[in-house]
C-alpha atoms as a PDB file:
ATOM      1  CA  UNK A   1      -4.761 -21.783  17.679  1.00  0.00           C
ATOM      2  CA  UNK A   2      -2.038 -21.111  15.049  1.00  0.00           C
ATOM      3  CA  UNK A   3      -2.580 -18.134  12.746  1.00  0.00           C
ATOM      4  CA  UNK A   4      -2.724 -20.011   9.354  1.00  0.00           C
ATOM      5  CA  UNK A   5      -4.352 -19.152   5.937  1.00  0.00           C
ATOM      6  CA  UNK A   6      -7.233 -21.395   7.399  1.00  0.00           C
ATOM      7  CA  UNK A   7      -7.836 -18.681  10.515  1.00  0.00           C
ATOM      8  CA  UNK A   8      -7.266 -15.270   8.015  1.00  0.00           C
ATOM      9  CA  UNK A   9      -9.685 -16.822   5.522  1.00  0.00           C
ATOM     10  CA  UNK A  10     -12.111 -17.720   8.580  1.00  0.00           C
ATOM     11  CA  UNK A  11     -11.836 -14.328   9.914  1.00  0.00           C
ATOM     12  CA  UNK A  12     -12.303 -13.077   6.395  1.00  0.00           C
ATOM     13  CA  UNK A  13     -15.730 -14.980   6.200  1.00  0.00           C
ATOM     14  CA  UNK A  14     -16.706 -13.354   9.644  1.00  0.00           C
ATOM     15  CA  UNK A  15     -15.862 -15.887  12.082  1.00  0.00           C
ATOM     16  CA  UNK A  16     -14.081 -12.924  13.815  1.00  0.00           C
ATOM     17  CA  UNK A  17     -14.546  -9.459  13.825  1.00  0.00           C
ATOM     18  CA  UNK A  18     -12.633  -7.565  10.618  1.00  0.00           C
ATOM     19  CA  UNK A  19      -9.558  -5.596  11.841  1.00  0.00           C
ATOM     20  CA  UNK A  20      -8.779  -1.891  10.520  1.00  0.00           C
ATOM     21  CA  UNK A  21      -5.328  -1.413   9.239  1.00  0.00           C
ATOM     22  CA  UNK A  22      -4.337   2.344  10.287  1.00  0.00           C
ATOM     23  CA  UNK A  23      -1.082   2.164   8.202  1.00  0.00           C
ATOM     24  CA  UNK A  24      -0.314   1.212   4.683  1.00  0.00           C
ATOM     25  CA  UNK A  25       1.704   2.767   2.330  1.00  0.00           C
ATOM     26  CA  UNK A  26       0.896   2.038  -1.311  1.00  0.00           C
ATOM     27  CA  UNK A  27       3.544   2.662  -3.833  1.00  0.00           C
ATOM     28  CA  UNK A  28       3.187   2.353  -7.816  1.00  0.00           C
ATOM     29  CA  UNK A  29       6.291   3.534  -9.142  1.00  0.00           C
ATOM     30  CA  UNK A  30       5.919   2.554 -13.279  1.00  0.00           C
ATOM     31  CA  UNK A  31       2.471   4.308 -13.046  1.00  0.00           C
ATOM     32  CA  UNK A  32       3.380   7.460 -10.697  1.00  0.00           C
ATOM     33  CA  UNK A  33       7.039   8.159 -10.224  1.00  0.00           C
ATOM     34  CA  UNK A  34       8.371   9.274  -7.530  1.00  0.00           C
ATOM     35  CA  UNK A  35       8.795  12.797  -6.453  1.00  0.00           C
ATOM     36  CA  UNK A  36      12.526  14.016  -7.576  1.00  0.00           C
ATOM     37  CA  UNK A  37      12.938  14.772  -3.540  1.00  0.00           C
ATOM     38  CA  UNK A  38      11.672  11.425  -2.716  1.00  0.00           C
ATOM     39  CA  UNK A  39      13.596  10.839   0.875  1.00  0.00           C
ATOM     40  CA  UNK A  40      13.894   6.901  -0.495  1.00  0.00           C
ATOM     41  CA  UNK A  41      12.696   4.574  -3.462  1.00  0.00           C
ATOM     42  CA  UNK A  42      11.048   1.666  -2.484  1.00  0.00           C
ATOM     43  CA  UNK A  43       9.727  -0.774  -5.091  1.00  0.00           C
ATOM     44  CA  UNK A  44       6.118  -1.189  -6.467  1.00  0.00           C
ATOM     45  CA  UNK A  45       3.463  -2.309  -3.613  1.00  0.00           C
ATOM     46  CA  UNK A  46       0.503  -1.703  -5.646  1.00  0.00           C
ATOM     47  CA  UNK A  47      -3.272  -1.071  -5.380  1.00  0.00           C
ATOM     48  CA  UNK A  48      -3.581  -3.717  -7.635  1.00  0.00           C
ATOM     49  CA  UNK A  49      -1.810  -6.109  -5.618  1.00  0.00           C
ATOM     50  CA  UNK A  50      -3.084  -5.365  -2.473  1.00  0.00           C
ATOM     51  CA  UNK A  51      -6.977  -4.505  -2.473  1.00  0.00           C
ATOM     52  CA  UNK A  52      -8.236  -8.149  -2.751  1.00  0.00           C
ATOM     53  CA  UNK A  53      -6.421  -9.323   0.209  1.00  0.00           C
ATOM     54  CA  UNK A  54      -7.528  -6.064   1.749  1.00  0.00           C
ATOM     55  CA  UNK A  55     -10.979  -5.980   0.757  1.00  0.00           C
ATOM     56  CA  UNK A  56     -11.162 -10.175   2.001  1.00  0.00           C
ATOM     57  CA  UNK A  57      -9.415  -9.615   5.374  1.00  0.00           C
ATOM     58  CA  UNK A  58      -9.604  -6.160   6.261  1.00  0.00           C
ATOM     59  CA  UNK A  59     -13.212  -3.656   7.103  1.00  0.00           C
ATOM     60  CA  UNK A  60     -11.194  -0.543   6.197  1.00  0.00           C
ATOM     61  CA  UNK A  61      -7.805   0.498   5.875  1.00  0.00           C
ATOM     62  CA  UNK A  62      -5.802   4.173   6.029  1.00  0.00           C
ATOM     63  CA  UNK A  63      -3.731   4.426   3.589  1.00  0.00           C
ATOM     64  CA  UNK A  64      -0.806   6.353   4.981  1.00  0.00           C
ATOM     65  CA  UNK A  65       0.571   8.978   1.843  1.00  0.00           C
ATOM     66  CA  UNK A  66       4.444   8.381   1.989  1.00  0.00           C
ATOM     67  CA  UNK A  67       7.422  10.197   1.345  1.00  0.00           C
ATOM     68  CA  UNK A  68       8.183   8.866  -1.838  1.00  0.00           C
ATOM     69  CA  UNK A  69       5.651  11.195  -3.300  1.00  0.00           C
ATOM     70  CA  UNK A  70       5.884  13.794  -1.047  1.00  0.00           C
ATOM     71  CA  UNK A  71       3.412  16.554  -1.192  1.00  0.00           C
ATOM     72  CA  UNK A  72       2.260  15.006  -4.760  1.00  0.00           C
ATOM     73  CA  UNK A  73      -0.843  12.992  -3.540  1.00  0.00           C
ATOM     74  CA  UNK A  74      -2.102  11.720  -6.962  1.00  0.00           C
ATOM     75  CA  UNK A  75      -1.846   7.937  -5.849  1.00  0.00           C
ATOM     76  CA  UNK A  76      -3.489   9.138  -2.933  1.00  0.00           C
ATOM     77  CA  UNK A  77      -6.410   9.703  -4.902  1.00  0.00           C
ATOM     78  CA  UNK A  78      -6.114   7.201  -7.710  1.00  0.00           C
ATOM     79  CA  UNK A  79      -6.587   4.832  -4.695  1.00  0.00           C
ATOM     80  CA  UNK A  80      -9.385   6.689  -3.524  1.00  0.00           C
ATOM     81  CA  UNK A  81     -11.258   6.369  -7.001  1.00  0.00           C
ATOM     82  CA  UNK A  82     -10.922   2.628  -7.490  1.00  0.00           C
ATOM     83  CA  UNK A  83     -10.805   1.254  -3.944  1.00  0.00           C
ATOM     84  CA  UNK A  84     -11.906  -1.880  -3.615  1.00  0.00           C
ATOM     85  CA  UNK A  85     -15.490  -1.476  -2.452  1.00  0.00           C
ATOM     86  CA  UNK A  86     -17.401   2.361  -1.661  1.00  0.00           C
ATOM     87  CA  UNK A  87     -15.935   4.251   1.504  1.00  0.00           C
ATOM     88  CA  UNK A  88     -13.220   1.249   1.948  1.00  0.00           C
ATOM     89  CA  UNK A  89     -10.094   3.929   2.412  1.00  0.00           C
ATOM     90  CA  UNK A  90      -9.739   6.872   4.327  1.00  0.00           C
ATOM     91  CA  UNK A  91      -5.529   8.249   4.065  1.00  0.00           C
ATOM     92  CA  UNK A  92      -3.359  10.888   5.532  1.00  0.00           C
ATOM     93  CA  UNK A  93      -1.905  13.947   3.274  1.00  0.00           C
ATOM     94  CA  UNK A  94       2.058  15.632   3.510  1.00  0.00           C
ATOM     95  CA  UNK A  95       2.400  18.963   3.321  1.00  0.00           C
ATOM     96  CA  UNK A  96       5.295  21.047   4.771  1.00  0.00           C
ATOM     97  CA  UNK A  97       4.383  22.248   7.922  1.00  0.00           C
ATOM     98  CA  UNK A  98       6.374  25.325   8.286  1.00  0.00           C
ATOM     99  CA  UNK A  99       4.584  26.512   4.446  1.00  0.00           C
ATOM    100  CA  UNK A 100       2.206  28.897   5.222  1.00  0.00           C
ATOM    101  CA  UNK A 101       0.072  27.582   2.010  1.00  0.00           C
ATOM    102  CA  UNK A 102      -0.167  24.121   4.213  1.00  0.00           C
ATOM    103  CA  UNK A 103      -3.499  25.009   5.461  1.00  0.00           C
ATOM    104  CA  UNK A 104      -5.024  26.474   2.325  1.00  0.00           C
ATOM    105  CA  UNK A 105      -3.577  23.185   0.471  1.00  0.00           C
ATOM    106  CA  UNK A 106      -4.969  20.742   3.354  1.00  0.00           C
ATOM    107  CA  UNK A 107      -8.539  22.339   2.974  1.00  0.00           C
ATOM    108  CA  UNK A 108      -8.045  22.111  -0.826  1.00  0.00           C
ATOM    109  CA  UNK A 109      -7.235  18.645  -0.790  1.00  0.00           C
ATOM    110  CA  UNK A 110     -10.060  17.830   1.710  1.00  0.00           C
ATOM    111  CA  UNK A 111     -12.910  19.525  -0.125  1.00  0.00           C
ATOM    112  CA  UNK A 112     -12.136  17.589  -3.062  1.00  0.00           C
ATOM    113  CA  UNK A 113     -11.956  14.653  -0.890  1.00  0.00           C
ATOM    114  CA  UNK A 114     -14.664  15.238   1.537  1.00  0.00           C
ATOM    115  CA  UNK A 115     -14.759  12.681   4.916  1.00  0.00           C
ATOM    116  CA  UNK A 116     -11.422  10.929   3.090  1.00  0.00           C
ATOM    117  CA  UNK A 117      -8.581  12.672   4.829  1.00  0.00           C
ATOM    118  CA  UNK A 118      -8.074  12.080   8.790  1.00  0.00           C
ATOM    119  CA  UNK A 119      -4.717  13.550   9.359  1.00  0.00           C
ATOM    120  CA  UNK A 120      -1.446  15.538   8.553  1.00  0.00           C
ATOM    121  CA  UNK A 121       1.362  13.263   8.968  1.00  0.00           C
ATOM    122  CA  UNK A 122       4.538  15.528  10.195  1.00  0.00           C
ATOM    123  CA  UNK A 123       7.725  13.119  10.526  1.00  0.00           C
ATOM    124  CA  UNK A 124      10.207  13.975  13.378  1.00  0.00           C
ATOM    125  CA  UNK A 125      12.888  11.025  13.067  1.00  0.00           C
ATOM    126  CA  UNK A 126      16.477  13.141  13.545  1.00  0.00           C
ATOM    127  CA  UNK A 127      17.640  14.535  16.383  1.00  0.00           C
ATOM    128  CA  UNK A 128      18.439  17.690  14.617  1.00  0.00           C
ATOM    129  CA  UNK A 129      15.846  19.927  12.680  1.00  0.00           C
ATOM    130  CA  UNK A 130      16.107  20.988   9.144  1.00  0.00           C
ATOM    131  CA  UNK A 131      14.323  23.817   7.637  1.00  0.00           C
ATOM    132  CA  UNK A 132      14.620  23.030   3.678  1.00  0.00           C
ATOM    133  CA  UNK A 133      14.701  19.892   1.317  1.00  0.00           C
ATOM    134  CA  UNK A 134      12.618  17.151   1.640  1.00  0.00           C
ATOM    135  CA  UNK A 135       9.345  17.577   3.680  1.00  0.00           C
ATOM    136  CA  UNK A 136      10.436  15.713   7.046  1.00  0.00           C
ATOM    137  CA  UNK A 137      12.498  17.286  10.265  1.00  0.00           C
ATOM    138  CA  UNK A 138      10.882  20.412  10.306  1.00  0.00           C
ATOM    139  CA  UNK A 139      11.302  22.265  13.683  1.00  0.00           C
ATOM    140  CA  UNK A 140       8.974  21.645  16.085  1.00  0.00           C
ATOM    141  CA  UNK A 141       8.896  24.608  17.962  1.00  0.00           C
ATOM    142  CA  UNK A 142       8.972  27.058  15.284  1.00  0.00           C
ATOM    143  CA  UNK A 143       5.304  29.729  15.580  1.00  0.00           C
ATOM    144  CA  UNK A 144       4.093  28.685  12.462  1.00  0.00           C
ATOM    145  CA  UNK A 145       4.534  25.066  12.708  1.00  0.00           C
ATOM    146  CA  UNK A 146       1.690  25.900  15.936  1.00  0.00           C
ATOM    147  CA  UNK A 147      -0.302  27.030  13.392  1.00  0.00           C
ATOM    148  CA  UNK A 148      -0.313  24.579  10.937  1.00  0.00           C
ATOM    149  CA  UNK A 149      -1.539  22.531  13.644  1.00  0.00           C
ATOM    150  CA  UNK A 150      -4.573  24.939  14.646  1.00  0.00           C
ATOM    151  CA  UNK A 151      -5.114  24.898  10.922  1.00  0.00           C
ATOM    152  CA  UNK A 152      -5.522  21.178  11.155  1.00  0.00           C
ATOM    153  CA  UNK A 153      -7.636  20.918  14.128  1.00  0.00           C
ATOM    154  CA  UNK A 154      -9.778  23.656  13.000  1.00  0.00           C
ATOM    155  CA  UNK A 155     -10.361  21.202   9.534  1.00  0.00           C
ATOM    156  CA  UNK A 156     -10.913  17.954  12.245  1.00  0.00           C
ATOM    157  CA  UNK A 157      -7.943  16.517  10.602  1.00  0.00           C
ATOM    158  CA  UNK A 158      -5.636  14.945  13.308  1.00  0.00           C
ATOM    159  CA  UNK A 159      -2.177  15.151  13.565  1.00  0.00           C
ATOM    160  CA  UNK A 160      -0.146  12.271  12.644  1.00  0.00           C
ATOM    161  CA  UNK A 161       3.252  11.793  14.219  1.00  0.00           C
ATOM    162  CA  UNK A 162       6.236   9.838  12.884  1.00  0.00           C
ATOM    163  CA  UNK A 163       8.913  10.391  15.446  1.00  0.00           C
ATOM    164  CA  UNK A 164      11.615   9.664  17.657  1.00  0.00           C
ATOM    165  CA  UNK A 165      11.081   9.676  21.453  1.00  0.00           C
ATOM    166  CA  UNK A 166      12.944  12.830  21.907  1.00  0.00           C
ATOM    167  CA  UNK A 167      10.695  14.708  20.320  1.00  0.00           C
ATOM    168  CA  UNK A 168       7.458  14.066  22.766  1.00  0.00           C
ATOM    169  CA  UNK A 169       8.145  17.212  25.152  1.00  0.00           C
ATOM    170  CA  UNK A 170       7.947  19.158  21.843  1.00  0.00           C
ATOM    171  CA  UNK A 171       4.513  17.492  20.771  1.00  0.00           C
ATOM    172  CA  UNK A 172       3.100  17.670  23.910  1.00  0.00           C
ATOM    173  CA  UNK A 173       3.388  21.544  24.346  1.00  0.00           C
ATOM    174  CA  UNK A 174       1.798  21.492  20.618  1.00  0.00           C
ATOM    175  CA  UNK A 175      -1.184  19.779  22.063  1.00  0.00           C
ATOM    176  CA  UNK A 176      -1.337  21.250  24.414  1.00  0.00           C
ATOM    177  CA  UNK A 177      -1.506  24.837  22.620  1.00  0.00           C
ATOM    178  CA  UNK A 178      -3.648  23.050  20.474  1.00  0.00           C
ATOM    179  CA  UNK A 179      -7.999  23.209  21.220  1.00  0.00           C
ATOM    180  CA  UNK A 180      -8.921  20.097  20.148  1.00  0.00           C
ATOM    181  CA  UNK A 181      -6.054  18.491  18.135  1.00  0.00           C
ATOM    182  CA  UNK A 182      -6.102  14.686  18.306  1.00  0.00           C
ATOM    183  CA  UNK A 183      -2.420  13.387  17.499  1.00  0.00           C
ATOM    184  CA  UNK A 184      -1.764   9.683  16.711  1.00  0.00           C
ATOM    185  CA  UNK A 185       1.698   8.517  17.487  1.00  0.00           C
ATOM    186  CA  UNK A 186       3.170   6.194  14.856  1.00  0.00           C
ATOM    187  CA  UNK A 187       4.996   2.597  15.375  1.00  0.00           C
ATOM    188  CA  UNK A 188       5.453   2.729  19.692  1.00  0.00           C
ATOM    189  CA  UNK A 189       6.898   6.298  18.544  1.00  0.00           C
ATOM    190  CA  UNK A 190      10.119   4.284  17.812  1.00  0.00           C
ATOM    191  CA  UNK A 191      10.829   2.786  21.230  1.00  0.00           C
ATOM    192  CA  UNK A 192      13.955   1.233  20.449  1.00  0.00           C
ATOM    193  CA  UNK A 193      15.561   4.918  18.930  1.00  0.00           C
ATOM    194  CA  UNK A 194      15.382   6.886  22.127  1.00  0.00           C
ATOM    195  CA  UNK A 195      16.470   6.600  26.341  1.00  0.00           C
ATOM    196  CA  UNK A 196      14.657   5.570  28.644  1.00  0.00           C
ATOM    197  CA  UNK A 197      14.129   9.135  30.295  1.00  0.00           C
ATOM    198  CA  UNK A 198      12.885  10.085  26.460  1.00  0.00           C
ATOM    199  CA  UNK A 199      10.568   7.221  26.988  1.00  0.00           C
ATOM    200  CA  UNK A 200       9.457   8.385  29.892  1.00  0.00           C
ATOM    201  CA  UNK A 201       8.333  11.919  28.401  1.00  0.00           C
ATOM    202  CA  UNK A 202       6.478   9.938  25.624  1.00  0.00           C
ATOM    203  CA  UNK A 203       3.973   7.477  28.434  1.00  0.00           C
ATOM    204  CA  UNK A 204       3.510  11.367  30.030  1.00  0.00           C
ATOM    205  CA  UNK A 205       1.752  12.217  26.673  1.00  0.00           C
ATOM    206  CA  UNK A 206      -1.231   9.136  27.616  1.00  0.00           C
ATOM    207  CA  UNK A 207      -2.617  11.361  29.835  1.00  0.00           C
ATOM    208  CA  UNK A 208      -4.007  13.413  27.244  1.00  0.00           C
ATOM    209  CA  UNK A 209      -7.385  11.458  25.907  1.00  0.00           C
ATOM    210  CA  UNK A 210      -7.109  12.728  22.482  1.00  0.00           C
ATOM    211  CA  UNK A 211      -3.454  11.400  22.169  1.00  0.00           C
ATOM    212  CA  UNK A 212      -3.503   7.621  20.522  1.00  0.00           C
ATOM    213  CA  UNK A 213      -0.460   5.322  20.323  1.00  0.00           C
ATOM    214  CA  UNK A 214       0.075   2.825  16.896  1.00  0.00           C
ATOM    215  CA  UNK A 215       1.036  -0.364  17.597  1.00  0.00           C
ATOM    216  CA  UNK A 216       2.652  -0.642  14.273  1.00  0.00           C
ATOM    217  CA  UNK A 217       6.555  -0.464  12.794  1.00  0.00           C
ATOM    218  CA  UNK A 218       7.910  -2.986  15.323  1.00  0.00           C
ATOM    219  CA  UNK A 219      11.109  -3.555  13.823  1.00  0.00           C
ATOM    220  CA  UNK A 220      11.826  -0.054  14.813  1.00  0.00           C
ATOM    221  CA  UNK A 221      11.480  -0.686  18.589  1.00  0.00           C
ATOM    222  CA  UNK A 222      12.097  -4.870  18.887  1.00  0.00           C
ATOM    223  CA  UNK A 223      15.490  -6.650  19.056  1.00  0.00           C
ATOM    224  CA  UNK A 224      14.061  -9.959  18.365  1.00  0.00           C
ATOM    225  CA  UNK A 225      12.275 -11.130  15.013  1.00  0.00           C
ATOM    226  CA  UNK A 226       8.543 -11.671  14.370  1.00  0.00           C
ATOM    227  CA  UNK A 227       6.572 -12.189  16.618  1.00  0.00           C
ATOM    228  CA  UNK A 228       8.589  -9.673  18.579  1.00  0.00           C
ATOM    229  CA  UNK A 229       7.823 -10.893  21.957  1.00  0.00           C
ATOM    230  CA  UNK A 230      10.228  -8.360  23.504  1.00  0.00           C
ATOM    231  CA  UNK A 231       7.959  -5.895  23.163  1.00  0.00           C
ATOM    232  CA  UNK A 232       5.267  -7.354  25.735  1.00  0.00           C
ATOM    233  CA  UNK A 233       7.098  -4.911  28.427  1.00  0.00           C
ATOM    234  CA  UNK A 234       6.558  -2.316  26.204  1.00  0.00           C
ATOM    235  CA  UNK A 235       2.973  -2.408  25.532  1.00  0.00           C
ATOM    236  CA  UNK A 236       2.426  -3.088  29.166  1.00  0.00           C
ATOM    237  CA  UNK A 237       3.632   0.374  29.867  1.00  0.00           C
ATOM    238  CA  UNK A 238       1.779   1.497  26.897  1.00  0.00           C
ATOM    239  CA  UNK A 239      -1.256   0.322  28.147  1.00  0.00           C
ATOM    240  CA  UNK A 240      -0.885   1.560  31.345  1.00  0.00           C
ATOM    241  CA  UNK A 241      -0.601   5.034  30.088  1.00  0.00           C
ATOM    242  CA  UNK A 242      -3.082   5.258  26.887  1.00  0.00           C
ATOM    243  CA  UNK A 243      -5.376   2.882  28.525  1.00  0.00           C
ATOM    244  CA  UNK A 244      -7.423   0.405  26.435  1.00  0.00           C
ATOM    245  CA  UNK A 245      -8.971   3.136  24.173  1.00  0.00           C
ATOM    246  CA  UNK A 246      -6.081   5.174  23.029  1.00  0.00           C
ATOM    247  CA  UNK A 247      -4.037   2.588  21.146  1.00  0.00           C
ATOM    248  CA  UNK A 248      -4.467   1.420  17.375  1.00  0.00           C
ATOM    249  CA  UNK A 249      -2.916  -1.295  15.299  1.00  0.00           C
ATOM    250  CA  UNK A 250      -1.664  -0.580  11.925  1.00  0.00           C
ATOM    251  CA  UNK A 251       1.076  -2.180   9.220  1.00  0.00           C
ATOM    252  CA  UNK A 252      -1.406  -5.270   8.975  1.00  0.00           C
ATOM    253  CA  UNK A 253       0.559  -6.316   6.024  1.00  0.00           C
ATOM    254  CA  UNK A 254       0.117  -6.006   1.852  1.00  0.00           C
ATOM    255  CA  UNK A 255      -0.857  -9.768   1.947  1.00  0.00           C
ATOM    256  CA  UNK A 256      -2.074 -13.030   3.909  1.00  0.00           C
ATOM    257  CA  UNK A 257       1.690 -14.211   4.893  1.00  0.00           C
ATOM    258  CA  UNK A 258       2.368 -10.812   6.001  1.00  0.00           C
ATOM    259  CA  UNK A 259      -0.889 -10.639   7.319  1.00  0.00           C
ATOM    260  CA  UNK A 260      -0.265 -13.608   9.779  1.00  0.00           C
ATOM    261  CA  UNK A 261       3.260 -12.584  10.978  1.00  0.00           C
ATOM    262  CA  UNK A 262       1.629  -9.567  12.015  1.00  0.00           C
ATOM    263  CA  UNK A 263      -1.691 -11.407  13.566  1.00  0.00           C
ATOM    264  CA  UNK A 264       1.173 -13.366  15.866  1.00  0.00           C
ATOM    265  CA  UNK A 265       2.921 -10.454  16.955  1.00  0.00           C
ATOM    266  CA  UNK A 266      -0.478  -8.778  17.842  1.00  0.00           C
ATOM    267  CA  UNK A 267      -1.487 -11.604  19.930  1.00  0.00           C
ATOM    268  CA  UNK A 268       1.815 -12.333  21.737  1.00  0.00           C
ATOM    269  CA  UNK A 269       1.876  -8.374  22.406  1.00  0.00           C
ATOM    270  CA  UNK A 270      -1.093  -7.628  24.035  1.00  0.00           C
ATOM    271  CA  UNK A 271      -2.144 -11.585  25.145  1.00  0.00           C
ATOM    272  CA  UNK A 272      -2.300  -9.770  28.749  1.00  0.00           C
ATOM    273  CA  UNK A 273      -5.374  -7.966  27.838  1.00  0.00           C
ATOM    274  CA  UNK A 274      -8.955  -9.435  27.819  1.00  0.00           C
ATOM    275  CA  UNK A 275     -11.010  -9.886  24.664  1.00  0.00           C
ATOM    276  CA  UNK A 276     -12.831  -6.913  24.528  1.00  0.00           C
ATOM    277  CA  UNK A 277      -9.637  -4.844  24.809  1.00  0.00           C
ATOM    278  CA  UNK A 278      -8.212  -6.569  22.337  1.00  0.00           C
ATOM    279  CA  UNK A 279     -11.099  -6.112  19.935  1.00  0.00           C
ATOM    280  CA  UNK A 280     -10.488  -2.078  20.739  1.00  0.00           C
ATOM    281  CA  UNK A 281      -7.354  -2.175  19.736  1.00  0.00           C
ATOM    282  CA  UNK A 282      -7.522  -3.974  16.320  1.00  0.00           C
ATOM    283  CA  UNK A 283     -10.969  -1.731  15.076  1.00  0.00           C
ATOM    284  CA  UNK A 284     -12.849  -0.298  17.473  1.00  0.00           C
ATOM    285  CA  UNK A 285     -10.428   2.550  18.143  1.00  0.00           C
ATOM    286  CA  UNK A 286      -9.989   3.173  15.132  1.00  0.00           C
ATOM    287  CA  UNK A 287     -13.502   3.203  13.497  1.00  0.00           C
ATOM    288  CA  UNK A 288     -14.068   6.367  16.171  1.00  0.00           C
ATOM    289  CA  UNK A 289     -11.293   7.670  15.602  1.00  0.00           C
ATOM    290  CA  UNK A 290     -11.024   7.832  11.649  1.00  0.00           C
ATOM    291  CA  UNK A 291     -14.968   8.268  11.597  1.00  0.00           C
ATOM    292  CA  UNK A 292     -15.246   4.907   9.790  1.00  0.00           C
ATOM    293  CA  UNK A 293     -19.189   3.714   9.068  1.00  0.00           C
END
């Protein structure tokens, strides 16, 4: 059946289970400005805007704290205090993982925020590391970016990775050195940005049952526009490394047109699974994962 307003308002009623969106960034520029080492400035997606699409369509969504704002989570919270109905969002927080303050400021953040904040997103999207600036490219093998990420497992915060393929030997000695870390791997990890032997090292990092692939970002890995069929291949392999129960669907859109674009691409993606699979991928997952009620 086509994916029309008709369907999203159907599925909205509860003719079909409620997805989770694991990825949105919400951006209010007039009302919180950007922070003055903001990495880019996009314009206004707002709260406003969004929450009664979200709150329609959606059971929950993670609102993913973006660069914009950097470690300056205000929005964050504003979002937190007038989401659309009780316990609707959960989000992620950035802090600069080589600070040793990180894990006194994630347990801050998370006792005034108690069962809101899942995970520390650490972005890895360069080929070369940077140790100043903006928080983003920090080196992955440096001792105390190891124990930021104790620091985070030890709070049951995962850790949320925004990276390029090259970087998944690096992650996977972190998790491994890690006792009970769960990592999430955002947008296919950026197939399209990496070799095929990088590739490679990423599908190695499925064997690990608390690692979790994001079927979100597609532009970043598909040659072709929406519905990005060229990345059926791709989520085959995916699937045959994560399995059914380690992969997640975010970037569900700030609206119903976006909303359907990204309902097509989901079900041209993954049309080789049955049902029930599918059903894991758009909430299930996710609702153990994030701890959602």
């Amino acid at each position: 059946m086509p994916l029309t307003r008709r369907s999203i308002l159907l599925a909205a009623a509860g003719a079909d289970p409620k997805p989770i969106d694991t990825h949105i960034h919400l951006f209010d520029p007039k009302r919180f400005p950007y922070h003055p080492t903001a990495t880019y400035q996009p314009p206004a997606e707002t709260l406003d805007s969004y929450a009664p699409f979200a709150s329609a369509v959606l059971s929950h969504s993670i609102i993913v704290h973006p660069e914009p704002y950097q470690d300056d989570h205000s929005y964050l919270e504003y979002c937190f205090s007038n989401e659309p109905r009780k316990g609707f969002f959960k989000g992620t927080c950035l802090f600069d993982a080589l600070d040793p303050r990180t894990p006194v400021r994630m347990e801050a953040l998370m006792k005034k925020w108690p069962n809101r904040i899942v995970a520390l997103r650490i972005h890895a999207t360069e080929r070369k590391a940077r140790t100043a600036g903006a928080i983003r490219d920090r080196d992955l093998g440096d001792p105390q970016m190891a124990k930021t990420w104790a620091a985070a497992a030890r709070l049951g915060l995962a850790i949320q990775m925004h990276m390029i393929p090259m970087w998944a030997p690096a992650v996977g000695r972190l998790t491994q050195m890690t006792s009970g870390v769960r990592v999430v791997i955002d947008h296919l990890c950026r197939h399209g940005q990496g070799t095929a032997a990088e590739y490679e090292e990423v599908l190695k990092l499925g064997a690990n049952k608390n690692v979790y692939m994001k079927f979100s970002g597609l532009s970043y890995s598909s040659k072709q526009p929406p519905p990005h069929e060229d990345l059926q291949p791709v989520c085959r392999r995916i699937h045959q490394a994560f399995g059914s129960g380690n992969i997640i669907w975010g970037g569900l859109g700030m609206n119903a047109t976006a909303h359907e674009e990204q309902r097509a691409a989901f079900e041209v993606n993954w049309s080789f699974l049955p049902p029930l699979d599918r059903q894991r991928i758009r909430a299930t997952n996710a609702a153990g994962l994030y701890r959602l009620g």
